[in-house]
PDB file of N, CA and C in Angstrom:
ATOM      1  N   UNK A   1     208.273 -65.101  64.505  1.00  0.00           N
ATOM      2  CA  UNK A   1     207.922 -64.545  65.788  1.00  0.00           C
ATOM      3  C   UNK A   1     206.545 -65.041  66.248  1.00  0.00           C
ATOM      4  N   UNK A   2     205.484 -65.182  65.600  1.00  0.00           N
ATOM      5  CA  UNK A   2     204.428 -65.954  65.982  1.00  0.00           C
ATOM      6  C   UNK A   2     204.446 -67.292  66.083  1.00  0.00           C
ATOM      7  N   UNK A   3     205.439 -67.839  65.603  1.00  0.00           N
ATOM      8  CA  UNK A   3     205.482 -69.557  66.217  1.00  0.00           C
ATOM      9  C   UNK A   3     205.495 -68.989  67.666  1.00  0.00           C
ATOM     10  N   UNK A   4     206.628 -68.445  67.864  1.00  0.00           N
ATOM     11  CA  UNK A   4     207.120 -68.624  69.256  1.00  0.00           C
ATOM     12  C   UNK A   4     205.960 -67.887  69.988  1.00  0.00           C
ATOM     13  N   UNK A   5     204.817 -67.532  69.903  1.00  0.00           N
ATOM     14  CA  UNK A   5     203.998 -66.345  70.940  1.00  0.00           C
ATOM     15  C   UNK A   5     202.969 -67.565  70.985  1.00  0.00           C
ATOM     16  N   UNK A   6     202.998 -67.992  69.738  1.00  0.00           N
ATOM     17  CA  UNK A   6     201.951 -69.322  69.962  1.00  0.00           C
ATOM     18  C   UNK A   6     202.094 -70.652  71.012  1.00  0.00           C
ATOM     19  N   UNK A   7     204.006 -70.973  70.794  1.00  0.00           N
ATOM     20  CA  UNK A   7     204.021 -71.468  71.435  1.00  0.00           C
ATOM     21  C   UNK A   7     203.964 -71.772  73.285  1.00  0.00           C
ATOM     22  N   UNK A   8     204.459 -69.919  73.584  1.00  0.00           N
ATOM     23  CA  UNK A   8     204.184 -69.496  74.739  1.00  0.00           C
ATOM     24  C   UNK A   8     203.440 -69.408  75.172  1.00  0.00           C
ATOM     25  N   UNK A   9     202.203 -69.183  74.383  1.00  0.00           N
ATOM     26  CA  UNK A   9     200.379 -69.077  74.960  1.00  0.00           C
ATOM     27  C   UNK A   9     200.168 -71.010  75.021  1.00  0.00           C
ATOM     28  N   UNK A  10     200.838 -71.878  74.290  1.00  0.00           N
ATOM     29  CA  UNK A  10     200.470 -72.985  74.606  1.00  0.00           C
ATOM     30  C   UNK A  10     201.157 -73.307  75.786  1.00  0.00           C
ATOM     31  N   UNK A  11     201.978 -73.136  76.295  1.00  0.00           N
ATOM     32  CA  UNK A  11     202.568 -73.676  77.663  1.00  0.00           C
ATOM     33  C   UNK A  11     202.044 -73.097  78.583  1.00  0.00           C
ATOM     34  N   UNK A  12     201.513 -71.925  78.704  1.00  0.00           N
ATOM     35  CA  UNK A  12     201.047 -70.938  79.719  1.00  0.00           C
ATOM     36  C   UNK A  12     199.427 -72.060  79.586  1.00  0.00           C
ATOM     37  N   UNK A  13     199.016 -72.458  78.792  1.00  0.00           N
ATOM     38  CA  UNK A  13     197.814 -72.981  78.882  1.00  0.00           C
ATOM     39  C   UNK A  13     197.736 -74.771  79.325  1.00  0.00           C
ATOM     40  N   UNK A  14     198.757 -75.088  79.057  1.00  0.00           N
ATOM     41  CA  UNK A  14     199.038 -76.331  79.382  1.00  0.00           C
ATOM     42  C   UNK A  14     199.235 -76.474  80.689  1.00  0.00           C
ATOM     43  N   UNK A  15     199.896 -75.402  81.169  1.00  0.00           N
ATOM     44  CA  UNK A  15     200.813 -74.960  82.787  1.00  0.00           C
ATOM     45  C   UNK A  15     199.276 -75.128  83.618  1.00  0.00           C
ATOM     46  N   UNK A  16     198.216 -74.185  82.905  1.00  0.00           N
ATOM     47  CA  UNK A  16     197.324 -74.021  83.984  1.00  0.00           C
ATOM     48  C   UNK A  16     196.334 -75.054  83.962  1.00  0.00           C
ATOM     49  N   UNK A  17     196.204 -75.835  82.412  1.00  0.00           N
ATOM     50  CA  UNK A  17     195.737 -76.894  82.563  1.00  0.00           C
ATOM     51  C   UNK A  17     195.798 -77.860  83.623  1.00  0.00           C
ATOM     52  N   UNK A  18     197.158 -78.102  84.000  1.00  0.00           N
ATOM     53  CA  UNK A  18     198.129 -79.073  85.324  1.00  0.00           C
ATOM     54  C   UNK A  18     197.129 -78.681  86.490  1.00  0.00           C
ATOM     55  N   UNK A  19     197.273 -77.262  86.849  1.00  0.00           N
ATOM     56  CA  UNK A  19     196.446 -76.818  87.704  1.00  0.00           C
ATOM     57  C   UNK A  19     195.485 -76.437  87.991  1.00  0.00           C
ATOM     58  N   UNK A  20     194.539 -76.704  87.189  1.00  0.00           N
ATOM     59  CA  UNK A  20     193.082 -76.570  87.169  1.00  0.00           C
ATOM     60  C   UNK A  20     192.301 -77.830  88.094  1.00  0.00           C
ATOM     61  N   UNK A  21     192.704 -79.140  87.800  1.00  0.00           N
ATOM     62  CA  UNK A  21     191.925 -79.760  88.798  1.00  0.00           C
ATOM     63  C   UNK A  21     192.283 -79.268  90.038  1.00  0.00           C
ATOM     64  N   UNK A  22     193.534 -79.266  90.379  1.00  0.00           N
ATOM     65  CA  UNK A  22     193.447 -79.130  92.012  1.00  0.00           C
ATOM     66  C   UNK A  22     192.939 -78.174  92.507  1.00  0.00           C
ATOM     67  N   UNK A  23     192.485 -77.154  91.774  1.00  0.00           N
ATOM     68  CA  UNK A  23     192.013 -75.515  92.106  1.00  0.00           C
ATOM     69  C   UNK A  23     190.431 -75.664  92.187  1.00  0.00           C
ATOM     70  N   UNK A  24     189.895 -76.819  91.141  1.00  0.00           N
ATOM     71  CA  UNK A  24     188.712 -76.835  90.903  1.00  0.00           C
ATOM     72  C   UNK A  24     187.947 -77.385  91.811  1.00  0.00           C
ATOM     73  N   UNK A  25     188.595 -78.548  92.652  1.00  0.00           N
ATOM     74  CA  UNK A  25     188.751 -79.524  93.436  1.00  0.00           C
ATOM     75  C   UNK A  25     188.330 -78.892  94.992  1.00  0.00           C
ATOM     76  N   UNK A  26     189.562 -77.620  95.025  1.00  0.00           N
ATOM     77  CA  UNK A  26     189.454 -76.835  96.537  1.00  0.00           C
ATOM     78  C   UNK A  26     188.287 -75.630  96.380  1.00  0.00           C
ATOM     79  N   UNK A  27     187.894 -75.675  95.471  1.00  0.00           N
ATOM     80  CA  UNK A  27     186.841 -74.793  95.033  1.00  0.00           C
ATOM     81  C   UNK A  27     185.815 -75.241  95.577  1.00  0.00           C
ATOM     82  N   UNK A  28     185.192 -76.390  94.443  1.00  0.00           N
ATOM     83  CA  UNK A  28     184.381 -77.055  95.266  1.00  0.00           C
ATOM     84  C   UNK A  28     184.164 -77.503  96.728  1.00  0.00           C
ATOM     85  N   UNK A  29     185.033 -77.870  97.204  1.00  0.00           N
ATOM     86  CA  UNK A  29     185.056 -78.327  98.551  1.00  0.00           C
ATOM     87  C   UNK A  29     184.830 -76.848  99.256  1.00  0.00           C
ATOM     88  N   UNK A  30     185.279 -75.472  99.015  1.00  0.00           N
ATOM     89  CA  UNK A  30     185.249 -74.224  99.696  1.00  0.00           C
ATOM     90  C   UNK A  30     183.773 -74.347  99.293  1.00  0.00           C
ATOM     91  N   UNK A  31     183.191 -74.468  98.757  1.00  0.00           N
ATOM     92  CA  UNK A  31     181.752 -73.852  98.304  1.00  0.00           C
ATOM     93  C   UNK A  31     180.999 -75.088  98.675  1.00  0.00           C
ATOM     94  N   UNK A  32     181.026 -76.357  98.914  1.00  0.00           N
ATOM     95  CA  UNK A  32     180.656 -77.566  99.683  1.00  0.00           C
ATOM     96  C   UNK A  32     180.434 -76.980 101.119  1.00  0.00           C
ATOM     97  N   UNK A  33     181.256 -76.387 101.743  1.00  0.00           N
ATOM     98  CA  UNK A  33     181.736 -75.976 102.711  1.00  0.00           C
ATOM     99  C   UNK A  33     180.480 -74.785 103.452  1.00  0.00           C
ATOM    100  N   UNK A  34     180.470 -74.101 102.150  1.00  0.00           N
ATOM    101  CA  UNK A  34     179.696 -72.705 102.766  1.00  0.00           C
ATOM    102  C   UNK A  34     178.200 -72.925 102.526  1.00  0.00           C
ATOM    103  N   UNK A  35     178.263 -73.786 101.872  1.00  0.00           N
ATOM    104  CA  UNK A  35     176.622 -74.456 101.446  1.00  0.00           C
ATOM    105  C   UNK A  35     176.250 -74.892 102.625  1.00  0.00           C
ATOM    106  N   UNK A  36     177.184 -75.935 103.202  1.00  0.00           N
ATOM    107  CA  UNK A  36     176.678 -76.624 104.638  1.00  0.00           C
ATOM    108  C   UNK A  36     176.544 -75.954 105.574  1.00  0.00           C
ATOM    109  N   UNK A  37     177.537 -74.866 105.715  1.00  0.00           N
ATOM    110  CA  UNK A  37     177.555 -73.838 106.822  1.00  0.00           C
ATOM    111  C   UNK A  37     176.177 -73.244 106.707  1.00  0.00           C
ATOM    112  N   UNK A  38     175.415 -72.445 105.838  1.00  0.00           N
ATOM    113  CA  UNK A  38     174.161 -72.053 105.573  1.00  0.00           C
ATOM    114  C   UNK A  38     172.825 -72.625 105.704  1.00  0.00           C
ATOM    115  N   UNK A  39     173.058 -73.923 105.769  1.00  0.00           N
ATOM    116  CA  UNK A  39     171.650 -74.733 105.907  1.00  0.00           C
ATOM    117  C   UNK A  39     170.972 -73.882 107.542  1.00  0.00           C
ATOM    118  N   UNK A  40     169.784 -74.260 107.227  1.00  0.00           N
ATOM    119  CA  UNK A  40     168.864 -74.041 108.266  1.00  0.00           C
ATOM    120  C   UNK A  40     169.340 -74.622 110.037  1.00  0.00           C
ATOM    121  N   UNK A  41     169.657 -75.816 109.783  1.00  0.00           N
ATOM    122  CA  UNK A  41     170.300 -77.028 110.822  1.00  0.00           C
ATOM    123  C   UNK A  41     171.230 -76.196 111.415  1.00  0.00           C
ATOM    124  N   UNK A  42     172.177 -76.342 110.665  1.00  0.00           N
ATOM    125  CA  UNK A  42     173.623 -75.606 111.330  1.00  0.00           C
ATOM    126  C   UNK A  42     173.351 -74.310 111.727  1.00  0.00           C
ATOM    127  N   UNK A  43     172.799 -73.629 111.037  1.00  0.00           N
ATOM    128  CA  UNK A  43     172.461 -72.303 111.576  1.00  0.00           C
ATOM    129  C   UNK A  43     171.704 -72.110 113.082  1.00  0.00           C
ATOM    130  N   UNK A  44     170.931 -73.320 113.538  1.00  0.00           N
ATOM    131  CA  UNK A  44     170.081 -73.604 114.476  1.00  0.00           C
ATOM    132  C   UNK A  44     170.739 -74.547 115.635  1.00  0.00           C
ATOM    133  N   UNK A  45     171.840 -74.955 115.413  1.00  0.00           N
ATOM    134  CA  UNK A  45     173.031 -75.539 116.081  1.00  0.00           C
ATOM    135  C   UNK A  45     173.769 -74.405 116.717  1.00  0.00           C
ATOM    136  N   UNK A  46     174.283 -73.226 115.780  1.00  0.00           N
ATOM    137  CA  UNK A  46     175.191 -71.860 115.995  1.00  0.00           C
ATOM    138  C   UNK A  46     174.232 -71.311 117.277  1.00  0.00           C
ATOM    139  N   UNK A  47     173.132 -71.139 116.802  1.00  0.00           N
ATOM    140  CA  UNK A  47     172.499 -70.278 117.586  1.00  0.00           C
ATOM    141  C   UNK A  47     171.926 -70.390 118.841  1.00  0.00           C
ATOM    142  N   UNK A  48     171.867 -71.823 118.887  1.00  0.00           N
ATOM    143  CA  UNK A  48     171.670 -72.141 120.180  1.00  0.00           C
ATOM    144  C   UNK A  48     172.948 -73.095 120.887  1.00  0.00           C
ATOM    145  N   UNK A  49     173.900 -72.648 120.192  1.00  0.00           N
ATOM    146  CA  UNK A  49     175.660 -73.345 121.334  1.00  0.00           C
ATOM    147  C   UNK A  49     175.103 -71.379 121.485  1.00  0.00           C
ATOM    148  N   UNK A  50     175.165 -70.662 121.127  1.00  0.00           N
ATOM    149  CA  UNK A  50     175.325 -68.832 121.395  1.00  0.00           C
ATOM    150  C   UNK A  50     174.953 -68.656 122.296  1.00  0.00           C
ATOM    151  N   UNK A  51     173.182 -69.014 122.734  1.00  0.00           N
ATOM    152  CA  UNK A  51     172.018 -68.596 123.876  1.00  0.00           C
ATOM    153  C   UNK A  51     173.105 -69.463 124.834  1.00  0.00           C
ATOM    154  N   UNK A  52     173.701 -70.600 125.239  1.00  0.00           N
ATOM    155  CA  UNK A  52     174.624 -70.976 125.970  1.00  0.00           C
ATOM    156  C   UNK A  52     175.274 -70.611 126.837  1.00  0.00           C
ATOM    157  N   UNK A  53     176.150 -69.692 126.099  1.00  0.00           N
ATOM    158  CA  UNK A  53     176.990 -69.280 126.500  1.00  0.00           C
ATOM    159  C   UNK A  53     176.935 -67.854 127.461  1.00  0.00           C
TER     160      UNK A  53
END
């Protein structure tokens, strides 16, 4: 019975292995994302398209 629990924790880990770059990938890019959004610049871009309008 522990082969088989072992072997199930290895596929479940292999499975997410597969999917770890692409997760890690959109991660980064989400957090690339909110970094840029935050700079001083952009923030000073937002705020004055705002007074604009």
């Amino acid at each position: 019975m522990s082969f088989i629990n072992t072997l199930s924790i290895g596929t479940v880990l292999a499975t997410l292995a597969g999917w770890f770059p692409a997760m890690a990938a959109l991660a980064s890019l989400v957090w690339t994302c909110i970094r840029i959004f935050e700079t001083r610049t952009v923030q000073t871009w937002l705020s004055t398209r705002q007074r604009h309008r």
